[in-house]
C-alpha atoms as a PDB file:
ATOM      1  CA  UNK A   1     -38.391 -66.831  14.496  1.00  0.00           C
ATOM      2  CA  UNK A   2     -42.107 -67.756  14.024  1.00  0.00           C
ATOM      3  CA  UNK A   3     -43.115 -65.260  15.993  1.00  0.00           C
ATOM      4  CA  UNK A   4     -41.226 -62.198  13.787  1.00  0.00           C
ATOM      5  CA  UNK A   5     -42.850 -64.008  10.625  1.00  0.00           C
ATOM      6  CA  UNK A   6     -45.776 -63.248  12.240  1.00  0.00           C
ATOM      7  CA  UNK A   7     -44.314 -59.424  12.569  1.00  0.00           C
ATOM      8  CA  UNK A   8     -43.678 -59.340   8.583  1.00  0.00           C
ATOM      9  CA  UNK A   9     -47.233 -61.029   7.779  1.00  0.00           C
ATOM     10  CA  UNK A  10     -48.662 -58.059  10.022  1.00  0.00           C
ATOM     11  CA  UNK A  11     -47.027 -55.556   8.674  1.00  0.00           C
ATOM     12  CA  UNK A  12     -47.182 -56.514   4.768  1.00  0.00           C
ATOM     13  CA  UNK A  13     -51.348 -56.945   5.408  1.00  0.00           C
ATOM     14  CA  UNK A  14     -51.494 -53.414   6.817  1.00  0.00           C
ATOM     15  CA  UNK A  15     -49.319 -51.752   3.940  1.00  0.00           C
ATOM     16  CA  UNK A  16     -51.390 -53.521   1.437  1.00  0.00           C
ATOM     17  CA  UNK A  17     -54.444 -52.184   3.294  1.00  0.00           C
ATOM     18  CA  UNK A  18     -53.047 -48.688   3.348  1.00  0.00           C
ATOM     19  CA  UNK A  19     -52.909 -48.876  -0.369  1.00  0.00           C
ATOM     20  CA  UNK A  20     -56.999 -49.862  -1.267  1.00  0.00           C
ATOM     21  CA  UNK A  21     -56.995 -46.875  -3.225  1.00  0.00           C
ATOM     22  CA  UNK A  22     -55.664 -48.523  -6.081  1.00  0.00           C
ATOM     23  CA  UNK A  23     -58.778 -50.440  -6.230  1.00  0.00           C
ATOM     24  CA  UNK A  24     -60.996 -47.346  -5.734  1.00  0.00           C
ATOM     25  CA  UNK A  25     -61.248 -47.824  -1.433  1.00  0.00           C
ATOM     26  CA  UNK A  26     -61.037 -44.598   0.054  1.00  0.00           C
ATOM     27  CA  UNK A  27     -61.683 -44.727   3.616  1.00  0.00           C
ATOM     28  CA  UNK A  28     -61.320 -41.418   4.956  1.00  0.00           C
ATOM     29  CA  UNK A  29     -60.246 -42.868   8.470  1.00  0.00           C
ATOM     30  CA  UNK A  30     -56.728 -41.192   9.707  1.00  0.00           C
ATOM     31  CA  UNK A  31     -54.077 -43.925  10.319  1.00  0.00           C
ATOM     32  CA  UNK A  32     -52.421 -44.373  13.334  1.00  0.00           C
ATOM     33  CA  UNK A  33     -49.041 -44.711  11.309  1.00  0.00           C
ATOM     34  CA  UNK A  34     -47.229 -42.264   9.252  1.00  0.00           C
ATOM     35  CA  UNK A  35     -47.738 -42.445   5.164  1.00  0.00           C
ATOM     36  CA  UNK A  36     -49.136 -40.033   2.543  1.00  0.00           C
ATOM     37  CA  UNK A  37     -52.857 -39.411   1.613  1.00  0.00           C
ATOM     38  CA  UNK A  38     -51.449 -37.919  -1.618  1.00  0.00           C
ATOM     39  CA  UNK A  39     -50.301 -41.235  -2.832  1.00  0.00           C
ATOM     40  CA  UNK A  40     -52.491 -42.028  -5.629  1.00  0.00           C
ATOM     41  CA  UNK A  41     -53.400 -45.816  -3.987  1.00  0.00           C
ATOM     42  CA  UNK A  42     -53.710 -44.582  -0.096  1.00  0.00           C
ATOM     43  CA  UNK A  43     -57.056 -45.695   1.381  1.00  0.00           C
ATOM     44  CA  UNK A  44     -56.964 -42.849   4.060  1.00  0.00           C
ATOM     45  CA  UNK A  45     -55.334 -39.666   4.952  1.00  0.00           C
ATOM     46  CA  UNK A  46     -51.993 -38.604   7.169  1.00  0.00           C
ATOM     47  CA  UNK A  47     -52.567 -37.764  10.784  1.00  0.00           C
ATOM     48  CA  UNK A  48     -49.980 -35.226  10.128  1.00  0.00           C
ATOM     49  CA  UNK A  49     -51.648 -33.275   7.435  1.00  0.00           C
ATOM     50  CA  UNK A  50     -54.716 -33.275   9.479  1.00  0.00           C
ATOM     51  CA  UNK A  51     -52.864 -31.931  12.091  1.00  0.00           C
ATOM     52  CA  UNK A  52     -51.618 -29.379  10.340  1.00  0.00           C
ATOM     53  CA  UNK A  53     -54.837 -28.176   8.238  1.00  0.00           C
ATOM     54  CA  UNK A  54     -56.313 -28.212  11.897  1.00  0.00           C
ATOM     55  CA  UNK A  55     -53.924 -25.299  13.065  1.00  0.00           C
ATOM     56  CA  UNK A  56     -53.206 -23.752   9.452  1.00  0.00           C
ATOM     57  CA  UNK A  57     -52.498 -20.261   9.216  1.00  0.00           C
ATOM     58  CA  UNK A  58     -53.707 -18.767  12.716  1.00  0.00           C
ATOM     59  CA  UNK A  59     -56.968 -21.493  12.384  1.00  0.00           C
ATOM     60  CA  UNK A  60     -58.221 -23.980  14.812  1.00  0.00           C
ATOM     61  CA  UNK A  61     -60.732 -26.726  13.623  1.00  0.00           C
ATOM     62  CA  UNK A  62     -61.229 -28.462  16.818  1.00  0.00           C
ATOM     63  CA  UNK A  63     -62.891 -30.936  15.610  1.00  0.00           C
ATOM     64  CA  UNK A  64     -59.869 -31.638  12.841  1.00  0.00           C
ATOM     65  CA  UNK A  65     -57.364 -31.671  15.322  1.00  0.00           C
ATOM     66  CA  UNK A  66     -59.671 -34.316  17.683  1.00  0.00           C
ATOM     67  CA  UNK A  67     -59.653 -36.958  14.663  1.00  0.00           C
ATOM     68  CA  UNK A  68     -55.914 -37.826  14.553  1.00  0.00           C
ATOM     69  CA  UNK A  69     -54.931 -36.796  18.228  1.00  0.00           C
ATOM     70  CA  UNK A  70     -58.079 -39.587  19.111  1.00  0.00           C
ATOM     71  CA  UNK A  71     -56.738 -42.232  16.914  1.00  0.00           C
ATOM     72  CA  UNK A  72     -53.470 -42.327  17.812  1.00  0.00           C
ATOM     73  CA  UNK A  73     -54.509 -41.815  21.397  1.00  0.00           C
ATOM     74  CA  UNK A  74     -56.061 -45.147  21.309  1.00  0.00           C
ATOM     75  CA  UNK A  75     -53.347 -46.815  19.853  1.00  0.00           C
ATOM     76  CA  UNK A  76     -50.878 -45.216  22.028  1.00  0.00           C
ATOM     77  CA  UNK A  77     -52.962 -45.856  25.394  1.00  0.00           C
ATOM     78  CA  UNK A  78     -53.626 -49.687  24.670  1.00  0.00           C
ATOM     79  CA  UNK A  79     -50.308 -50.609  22.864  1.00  0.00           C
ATOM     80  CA  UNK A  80     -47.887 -47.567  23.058  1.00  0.00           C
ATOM     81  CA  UNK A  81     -45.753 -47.368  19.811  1.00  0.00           C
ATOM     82  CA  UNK A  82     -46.397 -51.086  18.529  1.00  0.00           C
ATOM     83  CA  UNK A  83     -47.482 -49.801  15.548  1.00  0.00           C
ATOM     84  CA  UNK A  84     -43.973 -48.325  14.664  1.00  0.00           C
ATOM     85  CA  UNK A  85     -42.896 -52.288  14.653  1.00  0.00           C
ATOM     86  CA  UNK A  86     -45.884 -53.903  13.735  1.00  0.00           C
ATOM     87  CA  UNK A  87     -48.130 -51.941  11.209  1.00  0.00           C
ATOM     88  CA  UNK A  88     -46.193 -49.028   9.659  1.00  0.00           C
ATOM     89  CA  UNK A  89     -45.153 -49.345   6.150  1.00  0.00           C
ATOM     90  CA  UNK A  90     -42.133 -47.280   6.730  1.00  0.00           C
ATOM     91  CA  UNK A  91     -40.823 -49.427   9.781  1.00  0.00           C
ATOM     92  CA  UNK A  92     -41.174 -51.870   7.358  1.00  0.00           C
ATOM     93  CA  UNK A  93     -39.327 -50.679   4.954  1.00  0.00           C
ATOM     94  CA  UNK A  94     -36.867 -49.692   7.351  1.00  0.00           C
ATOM     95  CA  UNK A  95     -36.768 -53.542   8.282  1.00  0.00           C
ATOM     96  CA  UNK A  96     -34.953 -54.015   5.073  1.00  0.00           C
ATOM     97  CA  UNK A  97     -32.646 -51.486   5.423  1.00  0.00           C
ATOM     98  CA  UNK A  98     -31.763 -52.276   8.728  1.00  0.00           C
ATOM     99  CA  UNK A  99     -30.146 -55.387   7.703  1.00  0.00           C
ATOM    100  CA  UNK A 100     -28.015 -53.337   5.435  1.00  0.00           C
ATOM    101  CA  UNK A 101     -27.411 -50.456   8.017  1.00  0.00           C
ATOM    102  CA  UNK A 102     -26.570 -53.311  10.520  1.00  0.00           C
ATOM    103  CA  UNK A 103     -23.602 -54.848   8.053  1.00  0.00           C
ATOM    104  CA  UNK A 104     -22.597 -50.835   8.317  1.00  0.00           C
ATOM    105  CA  UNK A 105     -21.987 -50.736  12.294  1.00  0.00           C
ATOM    106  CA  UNK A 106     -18.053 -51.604  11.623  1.00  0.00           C
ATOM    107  CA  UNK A 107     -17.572 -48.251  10.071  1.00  0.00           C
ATOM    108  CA  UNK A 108     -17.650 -44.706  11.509  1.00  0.00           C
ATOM    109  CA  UNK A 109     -21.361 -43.956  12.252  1.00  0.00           C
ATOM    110  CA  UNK A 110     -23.826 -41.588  13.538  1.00  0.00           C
ATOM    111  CA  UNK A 111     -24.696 -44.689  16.550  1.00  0.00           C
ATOM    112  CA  UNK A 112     -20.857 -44.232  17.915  1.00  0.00           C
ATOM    113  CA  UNK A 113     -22.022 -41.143  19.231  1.00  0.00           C
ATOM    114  CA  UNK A 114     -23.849 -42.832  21.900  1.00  0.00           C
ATOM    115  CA  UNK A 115     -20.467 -43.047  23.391  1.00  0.00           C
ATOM    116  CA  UNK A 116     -19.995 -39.581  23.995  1.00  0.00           C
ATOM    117  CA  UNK A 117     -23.695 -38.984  24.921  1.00  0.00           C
ATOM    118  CA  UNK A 118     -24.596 -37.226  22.412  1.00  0.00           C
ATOM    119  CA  UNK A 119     -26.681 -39.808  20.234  1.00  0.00           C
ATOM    120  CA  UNK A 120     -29.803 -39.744  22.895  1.00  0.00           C
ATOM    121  CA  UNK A 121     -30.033 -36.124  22.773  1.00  0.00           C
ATOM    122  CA  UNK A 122     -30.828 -36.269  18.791  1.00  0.00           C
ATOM    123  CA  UNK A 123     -33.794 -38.437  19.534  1.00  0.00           C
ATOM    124  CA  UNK A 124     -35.681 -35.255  21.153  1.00  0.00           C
ATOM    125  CA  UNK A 125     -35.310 -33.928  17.220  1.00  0.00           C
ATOM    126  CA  UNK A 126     -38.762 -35.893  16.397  1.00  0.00           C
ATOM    127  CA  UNK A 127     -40.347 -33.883  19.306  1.00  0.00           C
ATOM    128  CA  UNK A 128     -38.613 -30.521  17.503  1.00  0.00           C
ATOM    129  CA  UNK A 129     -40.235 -31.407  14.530  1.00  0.00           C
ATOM    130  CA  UNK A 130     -43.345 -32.357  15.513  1.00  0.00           C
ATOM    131  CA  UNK A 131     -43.892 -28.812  17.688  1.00  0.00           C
ATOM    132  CA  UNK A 132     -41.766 -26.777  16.076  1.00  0.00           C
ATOM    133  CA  UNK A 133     -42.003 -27.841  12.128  1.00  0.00           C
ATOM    134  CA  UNK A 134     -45.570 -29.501  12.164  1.00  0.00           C
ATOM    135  CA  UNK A 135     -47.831 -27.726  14.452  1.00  0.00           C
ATOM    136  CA  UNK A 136     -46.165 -24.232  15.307  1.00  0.00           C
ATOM    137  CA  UNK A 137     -44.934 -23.654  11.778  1.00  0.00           C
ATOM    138  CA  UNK A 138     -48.272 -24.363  10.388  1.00  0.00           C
ATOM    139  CA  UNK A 139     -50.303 -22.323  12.771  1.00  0.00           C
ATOM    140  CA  UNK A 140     -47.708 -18.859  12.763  1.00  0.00           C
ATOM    141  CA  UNK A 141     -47.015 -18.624   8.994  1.00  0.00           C
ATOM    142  CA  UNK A 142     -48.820 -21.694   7.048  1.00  0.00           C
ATOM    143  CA  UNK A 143     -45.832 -23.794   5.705  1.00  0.00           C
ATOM    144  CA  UNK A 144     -46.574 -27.221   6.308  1.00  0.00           C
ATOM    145  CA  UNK A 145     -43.902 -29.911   6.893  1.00  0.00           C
ATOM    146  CA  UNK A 146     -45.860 -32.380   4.960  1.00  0.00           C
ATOM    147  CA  UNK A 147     -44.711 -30.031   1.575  1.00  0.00           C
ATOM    148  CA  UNK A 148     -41.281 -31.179   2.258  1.00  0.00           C
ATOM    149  CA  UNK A 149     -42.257 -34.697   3.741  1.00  0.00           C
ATOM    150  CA  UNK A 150     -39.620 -37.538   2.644  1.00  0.00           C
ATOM    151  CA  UNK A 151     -42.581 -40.077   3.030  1.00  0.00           C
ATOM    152  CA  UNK A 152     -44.746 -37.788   0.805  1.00  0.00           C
ATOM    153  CA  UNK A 153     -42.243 -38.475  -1.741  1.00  0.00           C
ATOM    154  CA  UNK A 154     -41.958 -41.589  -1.439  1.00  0.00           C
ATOM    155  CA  UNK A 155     -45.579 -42.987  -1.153  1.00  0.00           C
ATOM    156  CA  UNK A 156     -47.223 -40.158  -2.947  1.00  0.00           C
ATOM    157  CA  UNK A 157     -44.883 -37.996  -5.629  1.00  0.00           C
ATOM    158  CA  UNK A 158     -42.675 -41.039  -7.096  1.00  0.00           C
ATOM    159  CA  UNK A 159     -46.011 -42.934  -7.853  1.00  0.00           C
ATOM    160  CA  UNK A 160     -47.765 -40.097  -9.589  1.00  0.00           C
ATOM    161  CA  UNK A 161     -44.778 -39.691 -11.231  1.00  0.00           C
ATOM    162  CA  UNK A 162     -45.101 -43.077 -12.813  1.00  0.00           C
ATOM    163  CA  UNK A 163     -49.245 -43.269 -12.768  1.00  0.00           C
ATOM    164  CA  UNK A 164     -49.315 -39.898 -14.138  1.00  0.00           C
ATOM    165  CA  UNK A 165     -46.032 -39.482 -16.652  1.00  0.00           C
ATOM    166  CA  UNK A 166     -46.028 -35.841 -17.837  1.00  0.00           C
ATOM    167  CA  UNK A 167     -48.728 -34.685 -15.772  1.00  0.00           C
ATOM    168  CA  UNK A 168     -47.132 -34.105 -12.635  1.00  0.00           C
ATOM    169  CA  UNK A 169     -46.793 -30.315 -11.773  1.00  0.00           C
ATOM    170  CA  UNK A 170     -43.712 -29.838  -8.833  1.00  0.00           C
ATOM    171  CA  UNK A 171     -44.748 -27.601  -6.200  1.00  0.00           C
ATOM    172  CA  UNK A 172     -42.818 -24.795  -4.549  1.00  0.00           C
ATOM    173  CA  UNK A 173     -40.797 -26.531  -1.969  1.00  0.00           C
ATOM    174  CA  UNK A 174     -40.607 -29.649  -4.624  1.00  0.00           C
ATOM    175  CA  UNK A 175     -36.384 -29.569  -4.990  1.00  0.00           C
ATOM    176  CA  UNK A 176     -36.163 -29.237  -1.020  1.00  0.00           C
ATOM    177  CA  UNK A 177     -38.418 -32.236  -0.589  1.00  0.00           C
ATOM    178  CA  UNK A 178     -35.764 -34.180  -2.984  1.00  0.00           C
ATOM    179  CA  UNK A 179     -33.072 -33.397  -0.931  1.00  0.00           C
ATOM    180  CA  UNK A 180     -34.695 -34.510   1.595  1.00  0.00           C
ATOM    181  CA  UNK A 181     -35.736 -37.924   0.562  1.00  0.00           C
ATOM    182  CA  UNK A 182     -31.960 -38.411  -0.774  1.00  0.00           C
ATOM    183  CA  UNK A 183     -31.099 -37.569   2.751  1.00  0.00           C
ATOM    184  CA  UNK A 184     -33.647 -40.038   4.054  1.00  0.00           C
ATOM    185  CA  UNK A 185     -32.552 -42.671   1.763  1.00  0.00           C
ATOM    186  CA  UNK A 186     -28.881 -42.404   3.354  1.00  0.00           C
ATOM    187  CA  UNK A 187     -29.921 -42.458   6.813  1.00  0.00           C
ATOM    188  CA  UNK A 188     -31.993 -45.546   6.826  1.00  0.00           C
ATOM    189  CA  UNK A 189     -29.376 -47.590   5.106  1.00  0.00           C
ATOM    190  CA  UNK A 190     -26.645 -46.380   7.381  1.00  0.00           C
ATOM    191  CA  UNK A 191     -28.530 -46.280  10.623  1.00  0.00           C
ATOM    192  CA  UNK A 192     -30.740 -48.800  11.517  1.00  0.00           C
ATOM    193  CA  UNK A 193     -34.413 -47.331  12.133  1.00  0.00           C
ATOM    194  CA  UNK A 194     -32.711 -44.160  11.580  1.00  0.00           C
ATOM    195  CA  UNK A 195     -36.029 -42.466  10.813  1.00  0.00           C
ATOM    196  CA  UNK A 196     -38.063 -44.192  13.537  1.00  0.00           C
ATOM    197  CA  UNK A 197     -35.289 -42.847  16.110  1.00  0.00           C
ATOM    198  CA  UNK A 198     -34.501 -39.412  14.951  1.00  0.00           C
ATOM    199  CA  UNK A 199     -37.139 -37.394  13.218  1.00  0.00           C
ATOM    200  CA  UNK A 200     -40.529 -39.350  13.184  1.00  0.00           C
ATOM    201  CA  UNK A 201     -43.196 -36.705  14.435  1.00  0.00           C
ATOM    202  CA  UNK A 202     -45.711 -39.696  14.837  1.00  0.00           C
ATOM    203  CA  UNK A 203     -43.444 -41.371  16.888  1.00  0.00           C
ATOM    204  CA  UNK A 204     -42.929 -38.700  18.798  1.00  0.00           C
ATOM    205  CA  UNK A 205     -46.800 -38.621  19.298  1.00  0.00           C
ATOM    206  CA  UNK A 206     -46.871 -42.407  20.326  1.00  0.00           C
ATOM    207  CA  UNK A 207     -43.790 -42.309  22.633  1.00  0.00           C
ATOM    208  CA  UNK A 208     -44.332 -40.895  25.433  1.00  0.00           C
ATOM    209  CA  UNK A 209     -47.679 -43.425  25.896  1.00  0.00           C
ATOM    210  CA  UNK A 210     -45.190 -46.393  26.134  1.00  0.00           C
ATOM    211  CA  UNK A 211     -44.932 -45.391  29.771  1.00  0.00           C
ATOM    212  CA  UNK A 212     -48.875 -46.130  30.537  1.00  0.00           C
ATOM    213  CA  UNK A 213     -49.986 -48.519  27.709  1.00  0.00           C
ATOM    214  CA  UNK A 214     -51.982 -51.670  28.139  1.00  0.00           C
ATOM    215  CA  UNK A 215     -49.679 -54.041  26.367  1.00  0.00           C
ATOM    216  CA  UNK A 216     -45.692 -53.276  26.691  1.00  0.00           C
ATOM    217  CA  UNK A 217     -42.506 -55.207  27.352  1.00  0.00           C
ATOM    218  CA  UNK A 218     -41.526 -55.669  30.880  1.00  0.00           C
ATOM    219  CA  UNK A 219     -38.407 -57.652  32.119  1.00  0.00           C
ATOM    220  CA  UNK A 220     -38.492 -60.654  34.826  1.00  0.00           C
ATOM    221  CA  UNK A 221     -37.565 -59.020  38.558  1.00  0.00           C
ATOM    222  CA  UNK A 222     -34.324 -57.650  39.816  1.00  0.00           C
ATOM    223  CA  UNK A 223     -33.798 -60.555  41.686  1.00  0.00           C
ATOM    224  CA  UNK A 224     -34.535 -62.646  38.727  1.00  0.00           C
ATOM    225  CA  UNK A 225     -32.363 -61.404  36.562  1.00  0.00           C
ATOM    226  CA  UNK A 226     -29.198 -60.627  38.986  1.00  0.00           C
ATOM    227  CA  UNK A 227     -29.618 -64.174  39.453  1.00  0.00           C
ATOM    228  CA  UNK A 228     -30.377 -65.951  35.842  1.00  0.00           C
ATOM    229  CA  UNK A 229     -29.170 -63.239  33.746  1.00  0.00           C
ATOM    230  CA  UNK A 230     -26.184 -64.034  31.181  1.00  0.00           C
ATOM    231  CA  UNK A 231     -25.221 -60.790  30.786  1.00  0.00           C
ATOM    232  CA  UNK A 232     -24.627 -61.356  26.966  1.00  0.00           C
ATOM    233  CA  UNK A 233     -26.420 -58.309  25.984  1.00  0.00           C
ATOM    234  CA  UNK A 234     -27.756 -60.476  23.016  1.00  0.00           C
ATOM    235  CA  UNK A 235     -31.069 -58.715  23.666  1.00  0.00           C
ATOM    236  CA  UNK A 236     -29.963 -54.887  23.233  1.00  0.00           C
ATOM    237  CA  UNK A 237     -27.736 -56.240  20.508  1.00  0.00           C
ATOM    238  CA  UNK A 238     -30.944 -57.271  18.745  1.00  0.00           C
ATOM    239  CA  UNK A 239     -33.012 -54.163  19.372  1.00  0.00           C
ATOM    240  CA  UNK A 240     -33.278 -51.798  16.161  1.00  0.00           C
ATOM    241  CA  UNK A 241     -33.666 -48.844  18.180  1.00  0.00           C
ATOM    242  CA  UNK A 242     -30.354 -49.119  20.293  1.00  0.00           C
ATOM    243  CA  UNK A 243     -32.277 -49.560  23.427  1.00  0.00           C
ATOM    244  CA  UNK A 244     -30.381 -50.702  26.361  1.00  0.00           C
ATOM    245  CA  UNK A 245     -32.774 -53.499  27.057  1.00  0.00           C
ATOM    246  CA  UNK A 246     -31.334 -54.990  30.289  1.00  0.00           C
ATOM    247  CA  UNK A 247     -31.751 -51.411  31.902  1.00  0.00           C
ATOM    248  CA  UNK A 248     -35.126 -50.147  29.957  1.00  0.00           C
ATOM    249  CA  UNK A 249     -38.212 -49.501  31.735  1.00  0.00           C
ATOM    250  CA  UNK A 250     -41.275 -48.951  29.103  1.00  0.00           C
ATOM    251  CA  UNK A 251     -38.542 -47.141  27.087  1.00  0.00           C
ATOM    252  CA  UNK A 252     -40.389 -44.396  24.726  1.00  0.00           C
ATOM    253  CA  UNK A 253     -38.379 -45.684  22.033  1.00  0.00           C
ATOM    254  CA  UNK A 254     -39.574 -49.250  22.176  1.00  0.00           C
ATOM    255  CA  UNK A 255     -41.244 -50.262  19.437  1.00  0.00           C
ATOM    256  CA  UNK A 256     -42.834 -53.507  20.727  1.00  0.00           C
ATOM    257  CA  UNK A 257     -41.307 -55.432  18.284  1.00  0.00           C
ATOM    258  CA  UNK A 258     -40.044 -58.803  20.090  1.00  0.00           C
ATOM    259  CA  UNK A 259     -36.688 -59.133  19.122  1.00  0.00           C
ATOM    260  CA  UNK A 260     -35.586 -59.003  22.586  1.00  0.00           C
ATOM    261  CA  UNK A 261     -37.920 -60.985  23.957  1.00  0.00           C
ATOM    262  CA  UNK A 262     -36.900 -63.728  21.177  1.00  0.00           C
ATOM    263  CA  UNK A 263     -33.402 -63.626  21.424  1.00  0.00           C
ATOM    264  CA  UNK A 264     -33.336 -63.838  25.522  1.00  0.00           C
ATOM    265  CA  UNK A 265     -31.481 -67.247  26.123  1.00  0.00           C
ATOM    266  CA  UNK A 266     -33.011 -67.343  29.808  1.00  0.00           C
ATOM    267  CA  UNK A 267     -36.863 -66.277  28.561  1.00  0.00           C
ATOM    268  CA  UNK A 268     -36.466 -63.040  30.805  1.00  0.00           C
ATOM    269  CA  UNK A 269     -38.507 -60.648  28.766  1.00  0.00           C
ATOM    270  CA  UNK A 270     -41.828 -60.635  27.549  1.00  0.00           C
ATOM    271  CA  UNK A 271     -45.018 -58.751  26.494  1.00  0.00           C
ATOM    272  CA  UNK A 272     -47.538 -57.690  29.385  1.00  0.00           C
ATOM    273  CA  UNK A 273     -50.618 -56.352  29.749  1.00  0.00           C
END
């Protein structure tokens, strides 16, 4: 339990860090995590955006497109997607609405899928988006999937909305974006992480570096386990990402967040570099 305080202190320092701006901070680093540079209190800009101004309209600003791929390379290379669960303000917000998406499990859901193996196949829609929505949309005909963003409404037009009462001018694709959000808002409290899972380009970025990262959650050996293990599943019960723990092997969907490795009764998982 300490150790997921720990989690909660981390990732309630880094939000209030991503929001310096309110005191005048403005960094101009790109984060490694996904939240808007158009809210009015953000102390840097969206790896996304920068993406996409990098390849806009038939363009391509090397050295724009090197800032955020860098950065996240970093992060992704020494602790794969640990951000996601330790330093993202949406996963944290996500941590809240997990507990109410959990209570939701009983009823009909998008997770019972899984058991007609279909529900892994709409985690490849974050890739979609990021190749197909973020980078080739950008560069063929210029719309940007940060105009429609549900984070961009979140962190950036609700706050101007309130900072700025009467000033706030809605752009074209402004109605799509709130349909969007509204749709956002359901998924997260009906599917744990549902964001994090299913359509977050940056974790689609940080994924696949799960499989060669420094730091990463590996399980005790085979023989270990066949011989210790409970088989209570308690640990992929815990997981917010529906991992199947006991089987996982630096799962691209792992966000490094512990749960597991708190919940084990026998102390067979743990964090490894």
């Amino acid at each position: 339990m300490k150790f997921q305080i720990k989690r909660l202190l981390s990732q309630i320092l880094i939000f209030f860090s991503a929001n310096l701006g309110a005191l005048g901070l403005k960094t101009g680093f790109c984060y490694p995590f996904f939240y808007c540079n158009s809210c009015p209190a953000a102390t840097s800009a969206c790896p996304l955006r920068a993406i996409e101004q990098s390849v806009y309209k038939n363009s391509l600003n090397w050295r724009l497109l090197l800032y955020p791929i860098l950065i996240l390379g970093f992060f992704g290379v020494t602790s794969g997607r640990a951000i996601c669960g330790w330093g993202c303000p949406i996963g944290l917000l996500q941590r809240g609405t997990g507990k109410i998406a959990r209570k939701l499990k009983k009823y009909p859901s998008i997770e019972k899928l899984g058991q007609h193996q279909i529900e892994p196949y709409l985690r490849y829609i974050k890739y979609f988006l990021l190749i197909g929505v973020v980078i080739l949309t950008s560069y063929l005909i210029g719309f940007m999937f940060t105009d429609i963003c549900p984070i961009g409404v979140l962190t950036g037009t609700i706050p101007t909305l309130i900072l700025y009462p009467g000033k706030f001018v809605p752009g074209y694709y402004f109605l799509a974006a709130i349909v969007i959000f509204v749709l956002f808002l359901i998924l997260i409290f009906t599917i744990e992480r549902g964001w994090c899972r299913y359509f977050c380009p940056i974790g689609a970025i940080l994924a696949p570096f799960n499989k060669i990262s420094i730091l990463h959650i590996s399980l005790a050996p085979k023989e270990k386990i066949d011989k210790e293990c409970l088989h209570c599943n308690a640990c992929s019960n815990a997981c917010p990402m529906g991992i199947d723990v006991c089987n996982m092997n630096r799962d691209p969907e792992c966000i490094l967040c512990g749960k597991c490795i708190n919940i084990c009764p026998k102390n067979l998982i743990k964090y490894e570099r």
